[in-house]
N, C-alpha and C. Protein backbone atom coordinates (compact mmCIF):
# COMPACT_ATOMS: atom_id res chain seq x y z
N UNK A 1 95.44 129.31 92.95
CA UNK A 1 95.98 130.00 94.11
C UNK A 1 97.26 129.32 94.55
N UNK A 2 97.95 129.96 94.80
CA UNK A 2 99.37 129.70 95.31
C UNK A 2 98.77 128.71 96.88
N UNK A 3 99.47 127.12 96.84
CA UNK A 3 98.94 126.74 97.93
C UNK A 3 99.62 127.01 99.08
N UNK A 4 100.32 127.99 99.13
CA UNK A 4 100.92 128.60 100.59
C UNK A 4 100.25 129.11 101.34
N UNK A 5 99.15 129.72 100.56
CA UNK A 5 97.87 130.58 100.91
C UNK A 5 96.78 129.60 102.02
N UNK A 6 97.22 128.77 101.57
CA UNK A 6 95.90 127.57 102.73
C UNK A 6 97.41 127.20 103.49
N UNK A 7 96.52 127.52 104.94
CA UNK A 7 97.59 127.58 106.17
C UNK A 7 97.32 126.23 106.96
N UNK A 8 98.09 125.68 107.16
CA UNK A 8 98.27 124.44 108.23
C UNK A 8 97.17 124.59 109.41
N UNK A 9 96.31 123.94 110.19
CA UNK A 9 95.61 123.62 111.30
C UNK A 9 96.52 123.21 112.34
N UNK A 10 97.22 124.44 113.64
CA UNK A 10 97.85 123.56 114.33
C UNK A 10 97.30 122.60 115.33
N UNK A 11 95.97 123.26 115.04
CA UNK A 11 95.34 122.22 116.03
C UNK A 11 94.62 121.06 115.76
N UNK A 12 95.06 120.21 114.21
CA UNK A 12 94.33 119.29 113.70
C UNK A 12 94.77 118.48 114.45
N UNK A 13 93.59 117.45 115.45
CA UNK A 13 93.75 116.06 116.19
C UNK A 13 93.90 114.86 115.05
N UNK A 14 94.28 115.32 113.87
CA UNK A 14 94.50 114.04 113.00
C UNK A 14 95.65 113.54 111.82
N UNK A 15 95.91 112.90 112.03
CA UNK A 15 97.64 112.37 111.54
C UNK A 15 97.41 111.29 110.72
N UNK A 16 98.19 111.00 109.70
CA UNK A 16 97.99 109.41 108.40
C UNK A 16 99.45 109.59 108.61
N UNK A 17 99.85 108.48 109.09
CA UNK A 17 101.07 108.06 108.94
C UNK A 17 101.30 106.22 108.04
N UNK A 18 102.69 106.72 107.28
CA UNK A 18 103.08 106.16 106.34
C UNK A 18 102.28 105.57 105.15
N UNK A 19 102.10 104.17 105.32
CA UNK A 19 101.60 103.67 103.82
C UNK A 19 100.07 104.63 103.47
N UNK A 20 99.33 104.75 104.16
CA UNK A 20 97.86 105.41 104.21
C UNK A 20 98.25 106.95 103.78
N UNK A 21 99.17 107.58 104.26
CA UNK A 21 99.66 108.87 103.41
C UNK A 21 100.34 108.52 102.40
N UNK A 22 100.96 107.90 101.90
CA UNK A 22 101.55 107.39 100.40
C UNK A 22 100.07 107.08 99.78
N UNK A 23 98.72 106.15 100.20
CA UNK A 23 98.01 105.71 99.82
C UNK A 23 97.08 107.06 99.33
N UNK A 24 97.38 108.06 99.73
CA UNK A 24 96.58 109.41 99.71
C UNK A 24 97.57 110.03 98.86
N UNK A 25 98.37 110.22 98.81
CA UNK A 25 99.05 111.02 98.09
C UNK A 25 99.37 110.30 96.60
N UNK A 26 98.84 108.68 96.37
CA UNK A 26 98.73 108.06 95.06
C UNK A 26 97.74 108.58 94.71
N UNK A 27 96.40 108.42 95.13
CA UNK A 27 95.19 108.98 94.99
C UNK A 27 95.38 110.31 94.35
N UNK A 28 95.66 110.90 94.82
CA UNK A 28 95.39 112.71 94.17
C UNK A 28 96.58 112.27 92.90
N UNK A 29 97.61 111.79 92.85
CA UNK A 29 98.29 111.48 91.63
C UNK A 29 97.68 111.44 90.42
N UNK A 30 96.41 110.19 90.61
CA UNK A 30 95.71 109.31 89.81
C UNK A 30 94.40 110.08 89.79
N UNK A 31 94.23 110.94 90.42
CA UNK A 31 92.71 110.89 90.72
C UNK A 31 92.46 113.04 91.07
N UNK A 32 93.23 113.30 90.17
CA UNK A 32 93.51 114.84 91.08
C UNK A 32 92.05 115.66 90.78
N UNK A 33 91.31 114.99 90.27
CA UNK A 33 89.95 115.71 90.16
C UNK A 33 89.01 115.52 91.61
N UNK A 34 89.16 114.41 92.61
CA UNK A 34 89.06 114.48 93.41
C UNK A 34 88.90 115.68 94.52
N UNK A 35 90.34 116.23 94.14
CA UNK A 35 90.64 117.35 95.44
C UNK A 35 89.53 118.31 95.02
N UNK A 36 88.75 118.74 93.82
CA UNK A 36 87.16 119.43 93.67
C UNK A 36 86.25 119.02 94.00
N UNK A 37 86.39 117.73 94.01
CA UNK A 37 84.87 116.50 94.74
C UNK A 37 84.71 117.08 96.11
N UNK A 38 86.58 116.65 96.38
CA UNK A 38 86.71 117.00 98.29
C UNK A 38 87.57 117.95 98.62
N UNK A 39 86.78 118.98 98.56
CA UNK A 39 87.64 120.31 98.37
C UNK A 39 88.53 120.29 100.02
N UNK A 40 89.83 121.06 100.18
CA UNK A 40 90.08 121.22 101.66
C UNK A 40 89.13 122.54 101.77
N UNK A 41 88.96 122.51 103.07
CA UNK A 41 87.99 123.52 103.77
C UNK A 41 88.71 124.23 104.78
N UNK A 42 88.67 125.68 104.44
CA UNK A 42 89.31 126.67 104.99
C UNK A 42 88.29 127.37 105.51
N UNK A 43 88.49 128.62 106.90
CA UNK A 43 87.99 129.37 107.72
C UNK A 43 88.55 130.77 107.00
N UNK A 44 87.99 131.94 107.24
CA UNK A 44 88.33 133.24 107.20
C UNK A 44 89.70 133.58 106.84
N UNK A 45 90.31 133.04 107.57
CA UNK A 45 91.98 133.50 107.49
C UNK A 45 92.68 132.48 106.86
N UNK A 46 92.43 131.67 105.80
CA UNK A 46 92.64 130.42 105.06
C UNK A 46 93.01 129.42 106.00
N UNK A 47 92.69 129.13 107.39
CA UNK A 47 93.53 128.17 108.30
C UNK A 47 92.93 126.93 108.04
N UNK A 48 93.06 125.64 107.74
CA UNK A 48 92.63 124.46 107.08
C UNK A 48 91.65 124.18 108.70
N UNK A 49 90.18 123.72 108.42
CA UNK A 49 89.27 123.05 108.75
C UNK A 49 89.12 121.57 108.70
N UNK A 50 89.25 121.42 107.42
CA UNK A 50 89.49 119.73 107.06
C UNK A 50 90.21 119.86 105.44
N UNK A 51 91.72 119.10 105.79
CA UNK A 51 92.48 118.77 104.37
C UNK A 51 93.74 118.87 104.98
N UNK A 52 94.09 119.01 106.04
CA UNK A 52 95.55 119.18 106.72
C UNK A 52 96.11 118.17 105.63
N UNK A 53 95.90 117.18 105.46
CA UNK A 53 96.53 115.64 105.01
C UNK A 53 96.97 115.90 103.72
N UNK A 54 95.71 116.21 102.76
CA UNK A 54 95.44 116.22 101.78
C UNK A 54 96.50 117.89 101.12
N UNK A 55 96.89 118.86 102.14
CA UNK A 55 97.38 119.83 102.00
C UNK A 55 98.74 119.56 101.59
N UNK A 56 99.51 118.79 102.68
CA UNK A 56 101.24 117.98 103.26
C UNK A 56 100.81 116.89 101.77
N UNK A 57 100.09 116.25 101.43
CA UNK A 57 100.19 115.54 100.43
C UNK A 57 100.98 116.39 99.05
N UNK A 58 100.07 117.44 98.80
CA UNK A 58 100.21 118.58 97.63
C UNK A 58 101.49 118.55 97.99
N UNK A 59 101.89 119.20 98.81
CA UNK A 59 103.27 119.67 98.98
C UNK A 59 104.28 118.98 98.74
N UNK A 60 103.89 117.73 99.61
CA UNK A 60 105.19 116.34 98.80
C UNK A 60 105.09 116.29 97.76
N UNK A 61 103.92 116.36 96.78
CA UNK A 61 103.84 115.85 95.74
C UNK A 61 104.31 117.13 94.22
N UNK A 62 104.77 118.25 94.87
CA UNK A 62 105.76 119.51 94.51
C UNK A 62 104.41 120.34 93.87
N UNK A 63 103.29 120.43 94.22
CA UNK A 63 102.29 121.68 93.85
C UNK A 63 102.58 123.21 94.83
N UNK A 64 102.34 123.82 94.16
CA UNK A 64 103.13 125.23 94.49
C UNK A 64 101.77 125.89 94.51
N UNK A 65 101.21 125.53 93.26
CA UNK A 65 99.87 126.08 92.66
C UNK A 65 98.35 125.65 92.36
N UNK A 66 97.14 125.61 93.06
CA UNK A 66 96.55 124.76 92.92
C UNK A 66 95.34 125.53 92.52
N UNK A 67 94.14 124.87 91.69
CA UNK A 67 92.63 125.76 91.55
C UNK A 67 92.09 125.83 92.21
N UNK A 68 91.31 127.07 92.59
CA UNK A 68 90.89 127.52 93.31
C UNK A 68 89.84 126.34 94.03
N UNK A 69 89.26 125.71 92.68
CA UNK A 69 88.13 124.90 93.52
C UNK A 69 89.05 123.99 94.34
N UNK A 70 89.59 123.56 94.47
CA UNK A 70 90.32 122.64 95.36
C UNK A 70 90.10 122.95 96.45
N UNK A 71 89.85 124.25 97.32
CA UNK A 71 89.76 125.03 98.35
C UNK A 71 87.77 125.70 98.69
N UNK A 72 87.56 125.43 99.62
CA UNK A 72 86.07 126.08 99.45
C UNK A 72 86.29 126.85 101.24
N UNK A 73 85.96 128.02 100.79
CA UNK A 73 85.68 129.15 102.70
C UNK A 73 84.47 128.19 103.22
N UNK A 74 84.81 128.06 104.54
CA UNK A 74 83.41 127.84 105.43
C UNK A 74 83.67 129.67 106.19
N UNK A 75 83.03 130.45 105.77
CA UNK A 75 82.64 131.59 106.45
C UNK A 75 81.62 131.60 107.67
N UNK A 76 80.85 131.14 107.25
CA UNK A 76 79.77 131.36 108.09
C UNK A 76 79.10 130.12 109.03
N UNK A 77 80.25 129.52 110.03
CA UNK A 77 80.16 128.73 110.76
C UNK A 77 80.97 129.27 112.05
N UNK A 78 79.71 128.72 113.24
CA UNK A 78 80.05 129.56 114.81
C UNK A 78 81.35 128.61 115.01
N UNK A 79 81.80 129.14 115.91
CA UNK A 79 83.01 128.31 116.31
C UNK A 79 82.70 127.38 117.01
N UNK A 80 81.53 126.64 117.66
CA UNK A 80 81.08 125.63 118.07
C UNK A 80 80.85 124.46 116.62
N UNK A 81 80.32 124.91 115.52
CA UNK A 81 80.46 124.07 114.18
C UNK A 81 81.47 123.70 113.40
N UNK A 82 82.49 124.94 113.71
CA UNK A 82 84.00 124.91 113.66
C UNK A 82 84.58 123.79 114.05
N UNK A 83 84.42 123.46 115.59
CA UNK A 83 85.16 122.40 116.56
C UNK A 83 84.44 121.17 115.78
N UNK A 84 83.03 121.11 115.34
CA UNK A 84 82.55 119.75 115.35
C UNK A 84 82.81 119.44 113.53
N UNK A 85 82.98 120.26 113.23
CA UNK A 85 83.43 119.78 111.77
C UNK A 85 84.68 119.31 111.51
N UNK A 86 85.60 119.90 112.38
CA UNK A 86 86.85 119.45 112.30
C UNK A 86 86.88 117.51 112.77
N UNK A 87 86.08 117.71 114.00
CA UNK A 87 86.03 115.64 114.20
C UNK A 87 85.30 115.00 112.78
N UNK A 88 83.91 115.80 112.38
CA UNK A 88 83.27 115.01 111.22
C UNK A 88 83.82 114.89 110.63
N UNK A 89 84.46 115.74 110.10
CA UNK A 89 85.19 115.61 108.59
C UNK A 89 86.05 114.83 108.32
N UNK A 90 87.02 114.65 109.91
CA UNK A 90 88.60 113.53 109.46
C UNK A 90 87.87 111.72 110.37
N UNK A 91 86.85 111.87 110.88
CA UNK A 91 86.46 110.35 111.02
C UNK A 91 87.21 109.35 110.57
N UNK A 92 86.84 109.39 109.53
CA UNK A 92 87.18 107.69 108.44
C UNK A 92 88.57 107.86 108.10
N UNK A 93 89.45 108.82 108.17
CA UNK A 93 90.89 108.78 107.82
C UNK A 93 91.63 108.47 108.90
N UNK A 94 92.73 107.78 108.84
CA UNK A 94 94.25 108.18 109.66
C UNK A 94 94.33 108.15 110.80
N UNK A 95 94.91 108.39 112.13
CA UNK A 95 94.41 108.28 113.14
C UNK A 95 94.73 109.38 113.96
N UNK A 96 93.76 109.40 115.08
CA UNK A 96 93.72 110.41 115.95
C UNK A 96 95.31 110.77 116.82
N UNK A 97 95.33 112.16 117.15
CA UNK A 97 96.33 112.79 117.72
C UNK A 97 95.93 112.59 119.01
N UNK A 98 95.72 111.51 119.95
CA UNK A 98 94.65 111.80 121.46
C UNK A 98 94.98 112.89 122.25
N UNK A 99 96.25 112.66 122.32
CA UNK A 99 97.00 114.16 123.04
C UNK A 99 95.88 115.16 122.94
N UNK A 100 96.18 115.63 121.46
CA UNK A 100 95.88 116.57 120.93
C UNK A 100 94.30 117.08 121.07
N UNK A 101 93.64 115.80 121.17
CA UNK A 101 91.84 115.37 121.40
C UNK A 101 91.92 115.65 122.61
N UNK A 102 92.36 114.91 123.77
CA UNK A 102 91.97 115.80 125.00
C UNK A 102 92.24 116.91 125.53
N UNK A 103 93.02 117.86 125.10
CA UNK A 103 93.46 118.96 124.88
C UNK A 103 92.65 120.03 124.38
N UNK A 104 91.62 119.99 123.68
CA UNK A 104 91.09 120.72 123.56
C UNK A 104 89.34 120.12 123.07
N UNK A 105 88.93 118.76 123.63
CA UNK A 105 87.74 118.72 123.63
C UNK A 105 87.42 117.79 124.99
N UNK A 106 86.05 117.79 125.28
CA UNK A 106 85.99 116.84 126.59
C UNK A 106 85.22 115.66 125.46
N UNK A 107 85.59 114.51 126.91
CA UNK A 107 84.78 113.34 125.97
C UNK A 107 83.55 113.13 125.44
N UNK A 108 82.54 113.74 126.51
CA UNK A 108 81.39 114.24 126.46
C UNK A 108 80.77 114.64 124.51
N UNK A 109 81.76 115.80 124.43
CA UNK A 109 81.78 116.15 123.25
C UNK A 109 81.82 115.18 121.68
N UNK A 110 83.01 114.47 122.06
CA UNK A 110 83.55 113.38 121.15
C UNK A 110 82.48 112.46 120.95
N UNK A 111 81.86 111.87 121.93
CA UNK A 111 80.86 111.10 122.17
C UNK A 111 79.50 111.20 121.99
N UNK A 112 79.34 112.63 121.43
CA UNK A 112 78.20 113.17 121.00
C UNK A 112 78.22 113.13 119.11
N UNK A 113 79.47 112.96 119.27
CA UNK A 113 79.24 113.44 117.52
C UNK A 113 79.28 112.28 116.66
């Protein structure tokens, strides 16, 4: 699939800046079987769930075109599993957008998951 088709998250609370995005974007270099291990995860309208990073990586790294498995639909998740997959999923990477975190979750929330 043409990776234009998987659309940016503007509302991803999560950012890898510098060496840790070079460190990610060596990875899929070396390791591009990976991106099927850890597919990015798209919603209905291809809008990225979890892989924002891993998406901007492709792109630096000049993929135009990627297999399909690289990409897996979460269809059938309420938009309450929506919100909480988006924190599970980017945990252990990069760091948080806080802005962006209190903006659209309470702490309550954060602190639950």
């Amino acid at each position: 699939m043409k990776l234009s088709k998987v659309l940016n998250n503007p509302n991803n609370p999560r950012i890898i800046r510098d060496g840790k995005f070079e460190k990610l974007k060596s990875s899929i270099e070396k390791f591009p079987k990976m991106m099927a291990l850890r597919p990015m995860v798209v919603d209905e309208n291809m809008i990225l769930l979890g892989g924002n990073m891993r998406r901007k990586a492709l792109e630096e790294l000049g993929y135009t075109e990627i297999p399909d498995d690289w990409v897996k639909k979460a269809t059938d998740l309420s938009d309450e599993e929506i919100r909480e997959f988006i924190i599970l999923d980017n945990v252990p990477f990069g760091e948080w957008d806080y802005e962006m975190l209190a903006n659209q979750y309470e702490p309550a929330e954060l602190e639950a998951l």
